[in-house]
C-alpha atoms as a PDB file:
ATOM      1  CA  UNK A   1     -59.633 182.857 -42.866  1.00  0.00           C
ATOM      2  CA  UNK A   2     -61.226 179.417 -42.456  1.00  0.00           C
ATOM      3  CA  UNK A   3     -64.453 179.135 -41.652  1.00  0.00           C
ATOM      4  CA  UNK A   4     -67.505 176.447 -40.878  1.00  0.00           C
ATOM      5  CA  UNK A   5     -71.022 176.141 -42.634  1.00  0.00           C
ATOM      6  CA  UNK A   6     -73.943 175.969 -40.412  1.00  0.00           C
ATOM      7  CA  UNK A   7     -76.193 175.848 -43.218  1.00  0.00           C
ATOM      8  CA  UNK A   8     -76.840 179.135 -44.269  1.00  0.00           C
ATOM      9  CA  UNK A   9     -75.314 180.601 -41.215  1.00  0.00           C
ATOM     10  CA  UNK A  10     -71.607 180.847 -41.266  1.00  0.00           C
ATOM     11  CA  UNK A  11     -70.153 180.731 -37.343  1.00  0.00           C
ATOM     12  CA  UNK A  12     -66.651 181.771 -37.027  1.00  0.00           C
ATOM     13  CA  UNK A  13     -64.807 180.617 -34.048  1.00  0.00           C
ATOM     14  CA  UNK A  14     -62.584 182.971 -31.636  1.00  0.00           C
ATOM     15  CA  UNK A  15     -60.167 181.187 -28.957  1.00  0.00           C
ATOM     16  CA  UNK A  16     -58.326 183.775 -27.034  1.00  0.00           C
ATOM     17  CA  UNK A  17     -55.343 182.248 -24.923  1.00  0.00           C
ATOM     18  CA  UNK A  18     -54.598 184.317 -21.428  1.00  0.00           C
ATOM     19  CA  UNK A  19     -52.979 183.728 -18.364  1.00  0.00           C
ATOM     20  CA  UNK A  20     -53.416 185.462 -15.141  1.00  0.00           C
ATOM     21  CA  UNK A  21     -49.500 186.728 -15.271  1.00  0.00           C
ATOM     22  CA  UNK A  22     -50.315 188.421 -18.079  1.00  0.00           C
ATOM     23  CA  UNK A  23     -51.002 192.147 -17.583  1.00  0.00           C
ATOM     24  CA  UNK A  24     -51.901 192.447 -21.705  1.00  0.00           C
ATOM     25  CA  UNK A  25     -54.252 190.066 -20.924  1.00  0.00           C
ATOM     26  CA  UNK A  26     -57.261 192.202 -19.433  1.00  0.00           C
ATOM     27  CA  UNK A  27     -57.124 193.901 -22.829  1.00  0.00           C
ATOM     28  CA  UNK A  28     -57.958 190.687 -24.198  1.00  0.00           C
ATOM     29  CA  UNK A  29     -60.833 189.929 -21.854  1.00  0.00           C
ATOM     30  CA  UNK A  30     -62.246 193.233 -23.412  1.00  0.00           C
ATOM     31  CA  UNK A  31     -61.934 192.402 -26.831  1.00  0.00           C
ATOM     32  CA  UNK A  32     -63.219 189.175 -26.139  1.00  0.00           C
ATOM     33  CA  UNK A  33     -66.739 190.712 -24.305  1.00  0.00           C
ATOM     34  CA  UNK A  34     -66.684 192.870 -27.055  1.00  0.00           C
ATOM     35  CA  UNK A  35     -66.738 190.177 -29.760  1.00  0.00           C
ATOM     36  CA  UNK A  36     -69.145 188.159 -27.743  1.00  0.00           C
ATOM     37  CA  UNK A  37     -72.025 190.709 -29.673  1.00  0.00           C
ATOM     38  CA  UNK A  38     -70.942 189.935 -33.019  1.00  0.00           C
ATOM     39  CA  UNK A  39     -73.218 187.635 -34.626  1.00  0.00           C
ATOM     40  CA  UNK A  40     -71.891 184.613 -35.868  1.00  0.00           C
ATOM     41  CA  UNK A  41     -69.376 184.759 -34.283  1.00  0.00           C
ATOM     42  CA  UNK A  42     -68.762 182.152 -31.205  1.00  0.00           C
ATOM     43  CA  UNK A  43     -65.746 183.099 -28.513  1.00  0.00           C
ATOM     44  CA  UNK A  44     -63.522 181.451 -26.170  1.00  0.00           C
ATOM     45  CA  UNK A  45     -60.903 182.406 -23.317  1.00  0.00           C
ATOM     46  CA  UNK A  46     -58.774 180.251 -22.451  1.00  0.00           C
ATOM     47  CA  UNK A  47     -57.402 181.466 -18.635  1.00  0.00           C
ATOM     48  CA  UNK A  48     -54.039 178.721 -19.629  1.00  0.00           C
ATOM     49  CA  UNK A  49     -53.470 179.054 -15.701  1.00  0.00           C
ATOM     50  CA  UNK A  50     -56.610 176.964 -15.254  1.00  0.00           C
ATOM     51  CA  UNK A  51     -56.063 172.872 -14.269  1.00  0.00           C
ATOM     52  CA  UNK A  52     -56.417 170.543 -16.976  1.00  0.00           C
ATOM     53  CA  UNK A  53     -55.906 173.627 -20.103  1.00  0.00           C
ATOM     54  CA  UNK A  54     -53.682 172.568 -22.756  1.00  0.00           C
ATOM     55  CA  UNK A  55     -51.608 174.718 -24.731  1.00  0.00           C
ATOM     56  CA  UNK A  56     -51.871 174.339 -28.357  1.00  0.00           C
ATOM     57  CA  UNK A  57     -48.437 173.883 -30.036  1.00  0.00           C
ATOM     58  CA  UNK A  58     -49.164 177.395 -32.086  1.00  0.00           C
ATOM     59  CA  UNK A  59     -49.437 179.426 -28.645  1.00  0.00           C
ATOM     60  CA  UNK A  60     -46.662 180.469 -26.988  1.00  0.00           C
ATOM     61  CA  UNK A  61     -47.271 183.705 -25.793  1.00  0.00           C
ATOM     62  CA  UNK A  62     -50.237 185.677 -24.027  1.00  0.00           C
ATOM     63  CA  UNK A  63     -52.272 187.076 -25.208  1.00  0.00           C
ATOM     64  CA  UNK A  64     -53.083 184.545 -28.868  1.00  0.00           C
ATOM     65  CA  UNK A  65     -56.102 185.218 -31.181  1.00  0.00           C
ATOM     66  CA  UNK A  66     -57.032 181.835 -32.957  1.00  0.00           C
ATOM     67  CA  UNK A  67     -59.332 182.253 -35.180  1.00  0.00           C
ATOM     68  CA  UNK A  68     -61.249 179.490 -36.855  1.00  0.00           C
ATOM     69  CA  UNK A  69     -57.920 177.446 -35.781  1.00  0.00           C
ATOM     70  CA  UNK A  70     -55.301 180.108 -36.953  1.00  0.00           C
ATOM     71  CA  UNK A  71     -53.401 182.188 -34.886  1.00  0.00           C
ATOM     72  CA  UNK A  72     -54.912 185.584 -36.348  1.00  0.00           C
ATOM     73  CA  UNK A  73     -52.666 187.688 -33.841  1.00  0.00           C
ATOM     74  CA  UNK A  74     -49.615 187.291 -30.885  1.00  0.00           C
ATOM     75  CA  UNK A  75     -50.288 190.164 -28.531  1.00  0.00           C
ATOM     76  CA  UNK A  76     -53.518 192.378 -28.599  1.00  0.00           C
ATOM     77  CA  UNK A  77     -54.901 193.383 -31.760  1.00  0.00           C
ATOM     78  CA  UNK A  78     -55.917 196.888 -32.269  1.00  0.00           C
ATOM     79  CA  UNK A  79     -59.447 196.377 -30.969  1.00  0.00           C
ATOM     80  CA  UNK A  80     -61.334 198.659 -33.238  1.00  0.00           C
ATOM     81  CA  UNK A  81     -59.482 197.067 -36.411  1.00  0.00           C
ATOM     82  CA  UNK A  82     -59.532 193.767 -35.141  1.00  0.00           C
ATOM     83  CA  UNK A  83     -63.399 193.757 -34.292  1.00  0.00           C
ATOM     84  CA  UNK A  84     -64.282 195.652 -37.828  1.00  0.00           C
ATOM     85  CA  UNK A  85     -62.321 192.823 -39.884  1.00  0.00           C
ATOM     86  CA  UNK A  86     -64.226 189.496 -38.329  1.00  0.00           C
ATOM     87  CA  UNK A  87     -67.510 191.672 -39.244  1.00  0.00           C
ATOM     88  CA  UNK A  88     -66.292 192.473 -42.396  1.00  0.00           C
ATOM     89  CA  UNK A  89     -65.368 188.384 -43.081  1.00  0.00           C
ATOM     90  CA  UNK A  90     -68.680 187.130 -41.824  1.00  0.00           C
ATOM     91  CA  UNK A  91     -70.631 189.576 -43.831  1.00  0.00           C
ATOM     92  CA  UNK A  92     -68.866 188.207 -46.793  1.00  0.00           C
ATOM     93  CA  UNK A  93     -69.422 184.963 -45.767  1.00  0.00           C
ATOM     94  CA  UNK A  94     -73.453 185.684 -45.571  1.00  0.00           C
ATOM     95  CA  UNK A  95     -72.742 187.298 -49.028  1.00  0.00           C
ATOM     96  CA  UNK A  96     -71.291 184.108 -50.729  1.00  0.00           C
ATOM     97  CA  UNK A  97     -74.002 181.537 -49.030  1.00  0.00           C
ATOM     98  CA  UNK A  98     -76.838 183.650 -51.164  1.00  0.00           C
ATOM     99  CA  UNK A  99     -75.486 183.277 -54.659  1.00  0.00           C
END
């Protein structure tokens, strides 16, 4: 996964794509309050159905995880999983900045 260097404080950015036709989508929303409490990490919905919202060329289905500007998963992730792997990556990011 990519990642950006705030310092010593690596931030990790979430985009979830959405649109309000999308009945997987609510799932999303909950995934994405969920991740909201992980620190470090900073997270985005993107309602697609909204005036003036672009769709990146790599989405092209609802729901899209984009992670740190790769799509990371088409269709909800297993939340549990999904939430236990970006705290897993940005604890091994804090890891590397302290050697």
């Amino acid at each position: 996964m990519l990642n950006s260097m705030n310092g010593k404080n690596r931030t990790m950015h979430l985009d979830i794509y959405i649109t309000d036709q999308c009945t997987n989508c609510r799932e999303a929303v909950l995934i994405a309050e969920q991740a909201r409490s992980i620190a470090g990490l900073e997270v985005t919905v993107v309602n697609l159905d909204e005036p003036g919202q672009r769709v990146p060329p790599q989405v092209f289905a609802t729901p899209t995880y984009v992670l740190d500007g790769l799509v990371v998963s088409l269709g909800n992730p297993e939340r549990g999983a999904f939430l236990a792997r970006i705290r897993a990556e940005l604890s091994r990011g804090s890891e590397e900045n302290i050697r």
